[in-house]
C-alpha atoms as a PDB file:
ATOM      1  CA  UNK A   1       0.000   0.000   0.000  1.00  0.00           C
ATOM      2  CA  UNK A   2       1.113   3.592  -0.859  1.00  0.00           C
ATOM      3  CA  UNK A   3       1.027   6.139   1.581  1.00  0.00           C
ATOM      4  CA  UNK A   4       0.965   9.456  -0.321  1.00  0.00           C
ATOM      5  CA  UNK A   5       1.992  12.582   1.750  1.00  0.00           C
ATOM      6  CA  UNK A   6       4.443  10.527   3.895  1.00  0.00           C
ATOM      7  CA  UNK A   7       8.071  11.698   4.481  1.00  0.00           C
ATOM      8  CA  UNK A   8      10.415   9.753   5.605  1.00  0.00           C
ATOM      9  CA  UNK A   9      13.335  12.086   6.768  1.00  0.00           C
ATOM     10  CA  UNK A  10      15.858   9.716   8.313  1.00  0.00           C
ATOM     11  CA  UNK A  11      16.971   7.783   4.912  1.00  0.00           C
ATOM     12  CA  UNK A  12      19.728   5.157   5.857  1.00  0.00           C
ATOM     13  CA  UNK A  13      22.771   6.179   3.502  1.00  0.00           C
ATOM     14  CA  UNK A  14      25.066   4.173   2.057  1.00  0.00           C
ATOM     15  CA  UNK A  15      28.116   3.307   3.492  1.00  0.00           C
ATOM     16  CA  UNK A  16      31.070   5.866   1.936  1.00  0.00           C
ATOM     17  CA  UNK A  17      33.155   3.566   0.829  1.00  0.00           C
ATOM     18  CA  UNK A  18      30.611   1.628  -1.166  1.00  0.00           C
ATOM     19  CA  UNK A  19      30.069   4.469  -2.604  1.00  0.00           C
ATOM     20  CA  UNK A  20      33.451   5.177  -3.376  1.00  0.00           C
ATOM     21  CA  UNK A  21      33.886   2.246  -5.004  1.00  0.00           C
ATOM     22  CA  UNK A  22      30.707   1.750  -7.136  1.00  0.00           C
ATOM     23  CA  UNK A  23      31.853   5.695  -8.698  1.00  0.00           C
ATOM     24  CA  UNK A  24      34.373   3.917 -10.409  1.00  0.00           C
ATOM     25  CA  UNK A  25      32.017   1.085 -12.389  1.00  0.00           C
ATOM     26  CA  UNK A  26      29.323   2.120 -15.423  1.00  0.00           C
ATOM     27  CA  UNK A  27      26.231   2.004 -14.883  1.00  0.00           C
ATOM     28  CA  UNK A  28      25.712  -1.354 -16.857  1.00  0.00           C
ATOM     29  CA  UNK A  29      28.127  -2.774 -15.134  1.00  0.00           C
ATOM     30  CA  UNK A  30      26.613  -2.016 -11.774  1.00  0.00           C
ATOM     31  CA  UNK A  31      23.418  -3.017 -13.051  1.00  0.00           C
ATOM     32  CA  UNK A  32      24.667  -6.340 -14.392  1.00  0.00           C
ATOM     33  CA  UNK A  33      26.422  -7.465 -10.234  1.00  0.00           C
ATOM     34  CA  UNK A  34      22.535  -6.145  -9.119  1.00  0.00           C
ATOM     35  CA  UNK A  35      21.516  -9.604 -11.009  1.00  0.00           C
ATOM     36  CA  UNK A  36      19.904  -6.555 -13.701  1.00  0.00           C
ATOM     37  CA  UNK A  37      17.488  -4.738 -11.550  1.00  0.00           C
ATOM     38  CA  UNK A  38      16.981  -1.141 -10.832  1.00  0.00           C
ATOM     39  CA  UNK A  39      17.912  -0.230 -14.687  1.00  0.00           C
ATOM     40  CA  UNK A  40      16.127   2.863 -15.847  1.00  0.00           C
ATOM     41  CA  UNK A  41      14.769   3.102 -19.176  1.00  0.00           C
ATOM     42  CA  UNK A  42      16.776   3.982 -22.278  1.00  0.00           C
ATOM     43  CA  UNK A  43      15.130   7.575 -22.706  1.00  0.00           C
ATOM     44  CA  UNK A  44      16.429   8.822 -19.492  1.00  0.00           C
ATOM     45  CA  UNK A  45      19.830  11.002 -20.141  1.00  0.00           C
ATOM     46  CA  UNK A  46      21.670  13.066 -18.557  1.00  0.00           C
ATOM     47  CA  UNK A  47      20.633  16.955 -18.541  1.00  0.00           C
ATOM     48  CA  UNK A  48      24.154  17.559 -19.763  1.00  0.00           C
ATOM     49  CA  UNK A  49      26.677  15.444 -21.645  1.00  0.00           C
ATOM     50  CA  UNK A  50      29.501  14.051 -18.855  1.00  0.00           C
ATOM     51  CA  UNK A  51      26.926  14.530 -15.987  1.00  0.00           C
ATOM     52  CA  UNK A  52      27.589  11.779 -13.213  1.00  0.00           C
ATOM     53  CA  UNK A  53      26.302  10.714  -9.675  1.00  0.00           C
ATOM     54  CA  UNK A  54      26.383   7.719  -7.128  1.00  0.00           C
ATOM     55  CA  UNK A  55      25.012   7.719  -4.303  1.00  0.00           C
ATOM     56  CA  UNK A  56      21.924   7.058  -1.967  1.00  0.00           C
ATOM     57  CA  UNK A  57      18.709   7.229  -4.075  1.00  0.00           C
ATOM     58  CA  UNK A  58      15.552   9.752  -2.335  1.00  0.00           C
ATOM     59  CA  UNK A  59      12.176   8.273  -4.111  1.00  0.00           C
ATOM     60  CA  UNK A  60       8.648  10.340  -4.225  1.00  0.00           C
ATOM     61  CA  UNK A  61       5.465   9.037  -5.154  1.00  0.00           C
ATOM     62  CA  UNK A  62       3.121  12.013  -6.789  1.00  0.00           C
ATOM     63  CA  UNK A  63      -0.011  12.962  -7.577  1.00  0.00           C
ATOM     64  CA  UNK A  64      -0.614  13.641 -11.120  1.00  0.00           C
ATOM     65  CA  UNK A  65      -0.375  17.311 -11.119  1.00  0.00           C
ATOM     66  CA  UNK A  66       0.681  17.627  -8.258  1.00  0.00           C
ATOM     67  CA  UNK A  67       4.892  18.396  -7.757  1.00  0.00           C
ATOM     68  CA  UNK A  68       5.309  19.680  -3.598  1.00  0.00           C
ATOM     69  CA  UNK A  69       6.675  15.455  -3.013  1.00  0.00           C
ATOM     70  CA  UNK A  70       9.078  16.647  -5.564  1.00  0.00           C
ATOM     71  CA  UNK A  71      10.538  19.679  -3.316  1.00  0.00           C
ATOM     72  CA  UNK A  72      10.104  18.204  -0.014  1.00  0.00           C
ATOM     73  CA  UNK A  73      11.825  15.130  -1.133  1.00  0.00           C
ATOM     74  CA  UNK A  74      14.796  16.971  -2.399  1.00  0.00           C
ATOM     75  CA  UNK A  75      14.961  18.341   1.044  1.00  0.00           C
ATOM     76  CA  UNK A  76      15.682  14.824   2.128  1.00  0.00           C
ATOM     77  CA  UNK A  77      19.061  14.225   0.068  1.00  0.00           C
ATOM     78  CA  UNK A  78      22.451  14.519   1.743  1.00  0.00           C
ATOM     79  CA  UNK A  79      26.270  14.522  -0.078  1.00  0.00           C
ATOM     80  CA  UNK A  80      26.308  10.582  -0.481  1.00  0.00           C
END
């Protein structure tokens, strides 16, 4: 069950050095040692050519029309 208008503020991160370490890998790579989950569709691209990021992920679930999930979770993400 979805529980719309929830916010969970304490996310557990992960640890640094995981981090750290995944930086170094592709993304298909990663995705491939997940057993190939969490892969996001082929239309998604980066804003700008190079961009890069690892790190914990902050999810929102939103109401059609409806964005304020999108601010209040962006609240929610830390360096890491």
């Amino acid at each position: 069950m979805h529980h719309l208008g929830v916010v969970h503020r304490t996310v557990d991160r992960a640890d640094p050095a995981a981090v750290e370490a995944l930086s170094r890998f592709g993304v298909a790579t990663v995705h491939e040692a997940m057993g190939r989950l969490g892969l996001m569709r082929p239309y998604m691209r980066p804003v700008y050519e190079g961009a890069k990021l690892c790190g914990t992920a902050v999810t929102a679930l939103l109401q059609p029309g409806d964005n304020w999930m999108l601010h209040v979770a962006a609240e929610q993400v830390r360096e890491g």
